[in-house]
C-alpha atoms as a PDB file:
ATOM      1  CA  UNK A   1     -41.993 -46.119  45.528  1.00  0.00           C
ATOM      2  CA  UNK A   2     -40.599 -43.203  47.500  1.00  0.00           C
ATOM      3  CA  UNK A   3     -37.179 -42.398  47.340  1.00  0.00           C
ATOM      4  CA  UNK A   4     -35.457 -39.681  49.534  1.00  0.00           C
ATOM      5  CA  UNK A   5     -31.678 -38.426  48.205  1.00  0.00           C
ATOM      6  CA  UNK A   6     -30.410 -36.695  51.843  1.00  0.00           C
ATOM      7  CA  UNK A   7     -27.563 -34.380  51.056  1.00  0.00           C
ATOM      8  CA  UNK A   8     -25.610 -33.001  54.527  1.00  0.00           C
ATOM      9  CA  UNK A   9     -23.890 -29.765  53.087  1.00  0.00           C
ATOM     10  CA  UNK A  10     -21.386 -27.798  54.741  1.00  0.00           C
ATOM     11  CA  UNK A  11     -20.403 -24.542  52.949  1.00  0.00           C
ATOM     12  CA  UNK A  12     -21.271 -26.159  49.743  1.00  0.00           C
ATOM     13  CA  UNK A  13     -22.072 -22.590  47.853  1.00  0.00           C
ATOM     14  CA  UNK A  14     -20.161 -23.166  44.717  1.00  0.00           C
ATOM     15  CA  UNK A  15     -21.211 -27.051  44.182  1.00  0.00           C
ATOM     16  CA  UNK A  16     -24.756 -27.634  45.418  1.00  0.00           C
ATOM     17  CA  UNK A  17     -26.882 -25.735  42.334  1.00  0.00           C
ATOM     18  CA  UNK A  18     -25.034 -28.362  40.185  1.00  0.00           C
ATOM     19  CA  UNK A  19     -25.442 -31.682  42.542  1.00  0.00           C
ATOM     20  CA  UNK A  20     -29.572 -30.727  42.629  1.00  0.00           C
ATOM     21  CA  UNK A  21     -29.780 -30.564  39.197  1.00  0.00           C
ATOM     22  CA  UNK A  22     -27.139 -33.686  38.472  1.00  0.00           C
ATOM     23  CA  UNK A  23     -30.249 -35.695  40.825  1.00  0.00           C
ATOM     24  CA  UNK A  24     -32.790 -34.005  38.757  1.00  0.00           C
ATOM     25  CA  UNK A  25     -31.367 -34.969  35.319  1.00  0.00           C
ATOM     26  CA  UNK A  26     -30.586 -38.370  36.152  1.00  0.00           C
ATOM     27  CA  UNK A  27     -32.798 -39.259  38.803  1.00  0.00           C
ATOM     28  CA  UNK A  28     -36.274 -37.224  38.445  1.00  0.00           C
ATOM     29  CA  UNK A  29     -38.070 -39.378  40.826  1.00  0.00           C
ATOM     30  CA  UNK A  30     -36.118 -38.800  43.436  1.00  0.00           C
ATOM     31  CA  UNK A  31     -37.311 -35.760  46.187  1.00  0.00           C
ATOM     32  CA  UNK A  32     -33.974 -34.039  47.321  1.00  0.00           C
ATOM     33  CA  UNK A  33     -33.349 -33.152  50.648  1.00  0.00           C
ATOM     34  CA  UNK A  34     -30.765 -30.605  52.011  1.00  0.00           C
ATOM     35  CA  UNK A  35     -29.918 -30.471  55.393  1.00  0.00           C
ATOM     36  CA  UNK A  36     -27.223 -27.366  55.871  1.00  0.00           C
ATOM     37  CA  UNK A  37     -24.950 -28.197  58.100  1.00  0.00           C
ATOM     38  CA  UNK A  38     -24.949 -24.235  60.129  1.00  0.00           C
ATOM     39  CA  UNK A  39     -22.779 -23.129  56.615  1.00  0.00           C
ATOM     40  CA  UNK A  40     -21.046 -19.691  57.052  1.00  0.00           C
ATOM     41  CA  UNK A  41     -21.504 -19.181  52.914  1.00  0.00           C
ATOM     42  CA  UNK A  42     -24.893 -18.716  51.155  1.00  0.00           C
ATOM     43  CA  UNK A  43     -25.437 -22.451  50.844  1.00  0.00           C
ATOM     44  CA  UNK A  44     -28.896 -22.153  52.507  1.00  0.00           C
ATOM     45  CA  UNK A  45     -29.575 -18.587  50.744  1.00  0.00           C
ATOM     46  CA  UNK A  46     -29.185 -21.027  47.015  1.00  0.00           C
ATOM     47  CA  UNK A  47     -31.154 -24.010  48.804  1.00  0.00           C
ATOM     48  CA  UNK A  48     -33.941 -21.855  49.549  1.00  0.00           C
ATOM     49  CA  UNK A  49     -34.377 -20.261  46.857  1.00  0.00           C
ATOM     50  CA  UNK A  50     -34.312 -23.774  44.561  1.00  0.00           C
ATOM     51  CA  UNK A  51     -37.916 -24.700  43.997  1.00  0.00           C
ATOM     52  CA  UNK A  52     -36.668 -28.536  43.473  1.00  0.00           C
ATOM     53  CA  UNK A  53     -34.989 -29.417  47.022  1.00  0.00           C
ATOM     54  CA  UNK A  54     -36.510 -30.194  50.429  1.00  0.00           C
ATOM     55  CA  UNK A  55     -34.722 -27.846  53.101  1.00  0.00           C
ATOM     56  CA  UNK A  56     -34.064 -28.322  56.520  1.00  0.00           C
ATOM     57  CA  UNK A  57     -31.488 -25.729  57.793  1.00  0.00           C
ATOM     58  CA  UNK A  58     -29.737 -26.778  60.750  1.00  0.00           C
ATOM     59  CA  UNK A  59     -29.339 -23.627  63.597  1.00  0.00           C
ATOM     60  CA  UNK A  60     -25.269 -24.533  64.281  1.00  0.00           C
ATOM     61  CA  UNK A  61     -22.411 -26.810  62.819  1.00  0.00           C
ATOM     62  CA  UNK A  62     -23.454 -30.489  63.927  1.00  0.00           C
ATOM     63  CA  UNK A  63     -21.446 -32.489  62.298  1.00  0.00           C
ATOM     64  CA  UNK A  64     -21.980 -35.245  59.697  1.00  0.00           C
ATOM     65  CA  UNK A  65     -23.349 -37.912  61.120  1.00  0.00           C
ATOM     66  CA  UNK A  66     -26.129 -35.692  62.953  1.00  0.00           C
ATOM     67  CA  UNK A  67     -26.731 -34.123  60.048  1.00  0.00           C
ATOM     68  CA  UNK A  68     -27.306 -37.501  57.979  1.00  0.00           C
ATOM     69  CA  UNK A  69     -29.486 -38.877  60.885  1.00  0.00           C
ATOM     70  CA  UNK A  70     -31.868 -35.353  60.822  1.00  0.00           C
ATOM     71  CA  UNK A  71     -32.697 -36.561  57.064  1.00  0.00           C
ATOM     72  CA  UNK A  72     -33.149 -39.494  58.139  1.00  0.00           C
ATOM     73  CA  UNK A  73     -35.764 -38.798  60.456  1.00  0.00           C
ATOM     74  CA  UNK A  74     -37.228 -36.827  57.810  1.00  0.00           C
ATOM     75  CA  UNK A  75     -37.633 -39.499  55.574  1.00  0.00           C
ATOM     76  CA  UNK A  76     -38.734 -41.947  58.470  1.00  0.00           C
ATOM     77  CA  UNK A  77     -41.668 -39.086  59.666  1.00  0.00           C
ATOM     78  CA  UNK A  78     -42.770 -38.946  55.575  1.00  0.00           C
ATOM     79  CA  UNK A  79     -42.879 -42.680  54.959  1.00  0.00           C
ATOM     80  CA  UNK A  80     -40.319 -42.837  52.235  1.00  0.00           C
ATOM     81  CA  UNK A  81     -39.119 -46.291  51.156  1.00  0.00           C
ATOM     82  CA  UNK A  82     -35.511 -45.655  50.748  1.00  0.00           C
ATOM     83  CA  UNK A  83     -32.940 -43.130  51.545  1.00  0.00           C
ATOM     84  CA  UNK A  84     -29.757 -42.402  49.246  1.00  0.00           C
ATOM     85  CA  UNK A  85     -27.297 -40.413  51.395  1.00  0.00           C
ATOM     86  CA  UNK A  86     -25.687 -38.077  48.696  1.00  0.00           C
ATOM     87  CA  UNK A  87     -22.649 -35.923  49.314  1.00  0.00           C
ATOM     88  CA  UNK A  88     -22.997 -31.817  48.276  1.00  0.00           C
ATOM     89  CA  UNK A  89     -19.455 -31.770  46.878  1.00  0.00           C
ATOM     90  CA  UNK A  90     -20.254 -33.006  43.652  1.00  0.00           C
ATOM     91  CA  UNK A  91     -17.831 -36.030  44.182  1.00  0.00           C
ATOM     92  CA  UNK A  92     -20.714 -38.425  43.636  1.00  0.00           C
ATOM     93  CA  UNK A  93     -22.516 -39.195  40.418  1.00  0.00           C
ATOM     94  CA  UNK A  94     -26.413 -39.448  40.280  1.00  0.00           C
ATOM     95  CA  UNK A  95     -26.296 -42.138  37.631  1.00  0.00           C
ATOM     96  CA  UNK A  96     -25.650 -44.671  39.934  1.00  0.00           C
ATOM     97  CA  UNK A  97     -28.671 -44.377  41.549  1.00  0.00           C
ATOM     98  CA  UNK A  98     -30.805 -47.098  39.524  1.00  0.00           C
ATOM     99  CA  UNK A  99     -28.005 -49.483  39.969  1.00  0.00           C
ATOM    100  CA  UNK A 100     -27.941 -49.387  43.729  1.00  0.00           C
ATOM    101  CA  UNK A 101     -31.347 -49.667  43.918  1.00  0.00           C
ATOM    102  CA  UNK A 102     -31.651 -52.623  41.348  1.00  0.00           C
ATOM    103  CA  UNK A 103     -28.933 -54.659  44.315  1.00  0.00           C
ATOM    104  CA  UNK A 104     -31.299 -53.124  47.116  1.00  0.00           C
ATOM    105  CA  UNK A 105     -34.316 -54.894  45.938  1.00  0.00           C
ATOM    106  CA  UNK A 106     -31.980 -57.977  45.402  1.00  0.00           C
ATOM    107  CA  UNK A 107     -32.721 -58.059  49.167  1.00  0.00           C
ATOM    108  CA  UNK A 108     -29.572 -55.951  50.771  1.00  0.00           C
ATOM    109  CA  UNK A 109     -30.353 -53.373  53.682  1.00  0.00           C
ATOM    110  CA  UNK A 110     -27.947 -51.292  52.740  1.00  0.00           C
ATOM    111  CA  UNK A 111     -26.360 -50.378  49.400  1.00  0.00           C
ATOM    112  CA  UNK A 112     -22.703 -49.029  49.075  1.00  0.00           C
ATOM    113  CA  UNK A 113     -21.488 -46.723  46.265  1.00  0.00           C
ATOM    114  CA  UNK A 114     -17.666 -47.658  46.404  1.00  0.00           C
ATOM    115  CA  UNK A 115     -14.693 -46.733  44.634  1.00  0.00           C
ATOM    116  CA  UNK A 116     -12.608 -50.264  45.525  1.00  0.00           C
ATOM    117  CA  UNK A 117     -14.525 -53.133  44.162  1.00  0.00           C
ATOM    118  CA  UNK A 118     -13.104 -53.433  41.102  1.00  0.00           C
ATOM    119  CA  UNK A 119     -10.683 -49.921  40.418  1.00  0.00           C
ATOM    120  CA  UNK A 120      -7.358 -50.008  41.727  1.00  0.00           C
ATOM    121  CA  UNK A 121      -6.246 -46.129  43.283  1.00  0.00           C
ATOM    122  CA  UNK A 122      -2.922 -44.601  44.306  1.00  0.00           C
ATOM    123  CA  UNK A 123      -2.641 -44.746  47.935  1.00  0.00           C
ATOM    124  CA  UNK A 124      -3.440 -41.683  50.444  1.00  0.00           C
ATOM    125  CA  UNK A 125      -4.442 -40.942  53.623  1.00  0.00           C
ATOM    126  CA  UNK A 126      -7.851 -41.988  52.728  1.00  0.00           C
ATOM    127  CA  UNK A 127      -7.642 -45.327  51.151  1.00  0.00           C
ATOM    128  CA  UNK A 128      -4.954 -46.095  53.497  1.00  0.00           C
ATOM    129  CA  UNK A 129      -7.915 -45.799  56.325  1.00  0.00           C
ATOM    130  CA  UNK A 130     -10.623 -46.922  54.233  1.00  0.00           C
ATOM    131  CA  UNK A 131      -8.619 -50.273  54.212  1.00  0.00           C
ATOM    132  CA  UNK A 132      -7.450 -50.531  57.820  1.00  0.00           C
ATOM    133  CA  UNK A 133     -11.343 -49.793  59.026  1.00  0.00           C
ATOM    134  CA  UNK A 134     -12.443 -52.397  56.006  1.00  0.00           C
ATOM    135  CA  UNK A 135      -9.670 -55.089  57.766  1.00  0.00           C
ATOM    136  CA  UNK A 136     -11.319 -54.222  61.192  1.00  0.00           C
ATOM    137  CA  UNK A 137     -15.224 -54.552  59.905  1.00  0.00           C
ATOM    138  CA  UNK A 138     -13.259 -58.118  58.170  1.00  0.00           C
ATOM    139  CA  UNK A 139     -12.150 -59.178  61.412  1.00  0.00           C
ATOM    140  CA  UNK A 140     -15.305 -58.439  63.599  1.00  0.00           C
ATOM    141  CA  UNK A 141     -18.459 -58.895  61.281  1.00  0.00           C
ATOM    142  CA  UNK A 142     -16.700 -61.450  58.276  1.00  0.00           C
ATOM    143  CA  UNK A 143     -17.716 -59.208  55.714  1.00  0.00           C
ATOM    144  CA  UNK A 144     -16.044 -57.245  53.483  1.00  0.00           C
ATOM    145  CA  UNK A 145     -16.628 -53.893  52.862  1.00  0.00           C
ATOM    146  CA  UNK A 146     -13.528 -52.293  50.300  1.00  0.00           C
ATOM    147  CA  UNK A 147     -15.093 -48.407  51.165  1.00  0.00           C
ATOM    148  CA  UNK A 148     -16.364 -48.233  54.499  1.00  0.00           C
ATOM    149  CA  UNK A 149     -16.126 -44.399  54.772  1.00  0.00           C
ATOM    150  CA  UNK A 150     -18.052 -43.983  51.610  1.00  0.00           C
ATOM    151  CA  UNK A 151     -20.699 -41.139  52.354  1.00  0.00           C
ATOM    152  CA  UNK A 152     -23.136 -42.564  48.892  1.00  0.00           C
ATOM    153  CA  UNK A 153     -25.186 -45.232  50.645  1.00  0.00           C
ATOM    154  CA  UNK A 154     -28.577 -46.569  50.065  1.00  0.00           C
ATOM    155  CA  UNK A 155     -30.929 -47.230  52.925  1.00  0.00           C
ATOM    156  CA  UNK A 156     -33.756 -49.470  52.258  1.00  0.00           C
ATOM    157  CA  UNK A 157     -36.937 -48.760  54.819  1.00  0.00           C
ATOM    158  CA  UNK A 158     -36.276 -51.185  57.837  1.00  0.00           C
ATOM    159  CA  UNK A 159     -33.057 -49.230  58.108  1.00  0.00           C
ATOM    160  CA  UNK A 160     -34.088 -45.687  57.520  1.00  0.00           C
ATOM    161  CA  UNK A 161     -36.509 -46.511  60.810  1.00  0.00           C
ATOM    162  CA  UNK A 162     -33.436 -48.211  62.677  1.00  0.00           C
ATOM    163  CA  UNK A 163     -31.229 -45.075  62.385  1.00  0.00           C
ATOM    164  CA  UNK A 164     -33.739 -42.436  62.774  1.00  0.00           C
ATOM    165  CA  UNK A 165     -35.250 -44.316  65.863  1.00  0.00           C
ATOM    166  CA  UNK A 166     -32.441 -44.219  68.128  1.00  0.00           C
ATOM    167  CA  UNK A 167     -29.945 -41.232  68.809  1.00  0.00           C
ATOM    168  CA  UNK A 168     -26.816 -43.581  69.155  1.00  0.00           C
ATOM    169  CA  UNK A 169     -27.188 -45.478  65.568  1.00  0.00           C
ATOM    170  CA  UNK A 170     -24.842 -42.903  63.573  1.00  0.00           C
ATOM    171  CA  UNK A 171     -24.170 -43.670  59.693  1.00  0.00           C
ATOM    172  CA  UNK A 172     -20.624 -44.802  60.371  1.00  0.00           C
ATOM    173  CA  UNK A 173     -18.171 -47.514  59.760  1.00  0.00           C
ATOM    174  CA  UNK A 174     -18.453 -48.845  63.089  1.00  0.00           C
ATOM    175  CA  UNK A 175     -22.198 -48.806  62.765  1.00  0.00           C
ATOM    176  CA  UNK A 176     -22.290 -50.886  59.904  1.00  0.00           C
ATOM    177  CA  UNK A 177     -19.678 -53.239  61.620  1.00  0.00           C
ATOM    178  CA  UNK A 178     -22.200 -53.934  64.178  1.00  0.00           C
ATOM    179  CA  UNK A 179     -25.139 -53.893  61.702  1.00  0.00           C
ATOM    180  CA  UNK A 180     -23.288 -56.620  60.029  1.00  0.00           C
ATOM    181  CA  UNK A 181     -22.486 -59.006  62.498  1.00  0.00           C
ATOM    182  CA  UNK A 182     -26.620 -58.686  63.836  1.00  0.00           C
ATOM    183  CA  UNK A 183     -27.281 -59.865  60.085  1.00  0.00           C
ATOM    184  CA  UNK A 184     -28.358 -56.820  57.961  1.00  0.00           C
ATOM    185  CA  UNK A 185     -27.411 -57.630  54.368  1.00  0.00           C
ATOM    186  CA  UNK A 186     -24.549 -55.277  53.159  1.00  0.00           C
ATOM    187  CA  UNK A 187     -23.901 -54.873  49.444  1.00  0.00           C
ATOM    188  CA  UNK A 188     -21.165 -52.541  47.576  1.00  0.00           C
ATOM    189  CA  UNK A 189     -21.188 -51.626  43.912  1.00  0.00           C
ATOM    190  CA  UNK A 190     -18.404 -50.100  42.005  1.00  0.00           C
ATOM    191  CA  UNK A 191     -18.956 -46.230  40.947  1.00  0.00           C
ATOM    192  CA  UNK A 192     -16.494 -43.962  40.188  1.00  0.00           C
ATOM    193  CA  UNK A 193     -16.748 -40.280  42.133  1.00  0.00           C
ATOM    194  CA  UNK A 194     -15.628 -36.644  41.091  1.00  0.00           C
ATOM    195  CA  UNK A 195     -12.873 -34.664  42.680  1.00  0.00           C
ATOM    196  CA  UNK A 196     -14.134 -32.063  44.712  1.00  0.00           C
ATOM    197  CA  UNK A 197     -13.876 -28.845  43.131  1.00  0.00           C
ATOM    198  CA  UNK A 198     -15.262 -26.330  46.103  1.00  0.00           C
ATOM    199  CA  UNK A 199     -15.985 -26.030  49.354  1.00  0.00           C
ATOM    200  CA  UNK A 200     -15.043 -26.755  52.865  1.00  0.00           C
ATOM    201  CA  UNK A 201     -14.179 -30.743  53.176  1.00  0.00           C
ATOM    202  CA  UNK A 202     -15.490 -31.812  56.744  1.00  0.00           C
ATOM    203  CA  UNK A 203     -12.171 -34.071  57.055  1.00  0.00           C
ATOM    204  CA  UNK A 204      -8.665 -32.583  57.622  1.00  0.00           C
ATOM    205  CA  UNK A 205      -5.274 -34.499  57.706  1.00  0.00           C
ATOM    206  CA  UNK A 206      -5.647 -34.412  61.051  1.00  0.00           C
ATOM    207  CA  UNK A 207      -9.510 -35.622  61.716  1.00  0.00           C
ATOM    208  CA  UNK A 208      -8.999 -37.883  58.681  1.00  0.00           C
ATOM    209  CA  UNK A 209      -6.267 -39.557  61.154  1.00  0.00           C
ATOM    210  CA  UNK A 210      -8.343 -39.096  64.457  1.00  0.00           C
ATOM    211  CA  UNK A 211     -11.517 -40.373  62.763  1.00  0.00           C
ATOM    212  CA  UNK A 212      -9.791 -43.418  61.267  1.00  0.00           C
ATOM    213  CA  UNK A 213      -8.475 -44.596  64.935  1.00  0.00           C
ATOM    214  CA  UNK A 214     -11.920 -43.730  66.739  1.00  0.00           C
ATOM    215  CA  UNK A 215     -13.527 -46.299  63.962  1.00  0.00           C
ATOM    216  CA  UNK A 216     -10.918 -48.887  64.431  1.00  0.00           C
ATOM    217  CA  UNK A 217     -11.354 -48.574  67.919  1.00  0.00           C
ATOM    218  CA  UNK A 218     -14.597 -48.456  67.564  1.00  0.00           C
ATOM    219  CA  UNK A 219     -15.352 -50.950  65.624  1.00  0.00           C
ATOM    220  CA  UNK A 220     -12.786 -53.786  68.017  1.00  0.00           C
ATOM    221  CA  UNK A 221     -14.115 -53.212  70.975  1.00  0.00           C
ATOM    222  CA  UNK A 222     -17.013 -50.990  71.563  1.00  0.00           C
ATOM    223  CA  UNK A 223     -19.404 -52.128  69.510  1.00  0.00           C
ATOM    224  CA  UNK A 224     -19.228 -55.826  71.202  1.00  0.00           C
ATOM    225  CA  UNK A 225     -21.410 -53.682  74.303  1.00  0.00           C
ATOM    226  CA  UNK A 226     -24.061 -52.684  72.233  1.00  0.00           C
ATOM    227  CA  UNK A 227     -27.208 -53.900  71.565  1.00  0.00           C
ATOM    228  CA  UNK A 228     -29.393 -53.968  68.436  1.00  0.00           C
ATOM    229  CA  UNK A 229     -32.645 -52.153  69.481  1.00  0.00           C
ATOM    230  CA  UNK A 230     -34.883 -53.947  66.392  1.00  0.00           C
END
């Protein structure tokens, strides 16, 4: 079995030594991918000079979901089995990682690391979105997903093929609205995450709040116009 742990990484300088070798304690079988996201700090100078992580290093700032979607590809071209997306902020927790794949081979496409199943959190700007987007993925699909905008997922093969195959299939919440209602099998499990210590977050106040309506637009009326390609 071939596991792939994808981690986008945006100025990550401070963080990333200790998320490679957080995978590498707790989940030795996993091969680590970086994909830097055109950082402006040494994040690929530390990547390439770590003898345990894959390395792609992207020529400009993408974005996230681009940058999830090039490991993807990666993991589709090498055969892998599954794909963990893994964030290079230290937020999430490696440990996890048997657990999600234990509910994966339960028969779920896609495995959620969330922080709302079962934990109750003050409210901000985040949960206060992660709940609106979960109400509109409620509404659409029937399914109920209490951390849409986590960025720990599990991808079992089918999907890994599915996103890297086509250019408009980005790891969002809308996606997984659509994925939903076309029948793949969604499953969250409770984890608890880190607060970031370093780095360069990709989401302001201001994108949180722009991203958050694009979803919930998103996810209410265009995705109804697309079509599921396998």
């Amino acid at each position: 079995m071939k596991i792939l742990a994808i981690i986008p990484a945006y100025n990550e300088e401070q963080s990333i030594g200790k998320v490679i070798d957080d995978l590498r304690e707790f989940a030795p079988d996993v091969d680590i991918l970086v994909v830097n996201d055109g950082s402006t700090d040494s994040t690929a100078e530390i990547c390439r000079e770590n003898p345990h992580c894959l390395f792609i290093d992207m020529p400009f700032n993408a974005g996230l979901a681009f940058t999830v979607q090039t490991g993807l590809c990666y993991a589709a071209k090498y055969d892998y089995d599954y794909a963990l997306q893994f964030d290079g902020d230290g937020q999430h927790k490696a440990g996890y990682i048997k657990d999600m794949l234990e509910e994966s081979k339960k028969g779920f496409d896609i495995v959620i690391g969330s922080r709302y199943v079962s934990e109750k959190h003050p409210f901000s700007i985040r949960k206060i979105g992660s709940k609106l987007i979960g109400a509109s993925i409620r509404l659409t699909s029937k399914i109920k997903i209490t951390d849409p905008t986590s960025g720990m997922r599990l991808y079992n093969k089918k999907l890994i093929h599915e996103f890297a195959e086509h250019i408009n299939y980005e790891p969002e919440p809308d996606t997984l609205a659509y994925l939903a209602r076309k029948g793949v099998k969604i499953r969250e499990i409770q984890v608890t995450m880190n607060e970031r210590e370093f780095g360069t977050s990709y989401f302001t106040a201001f994108k949180s709040l722009k991203y958050m309506l694009k979803m919930i637009f998103s996810i209410l009326i265009v995705q109804w116009f697309r079509k599921r390609s396998i």
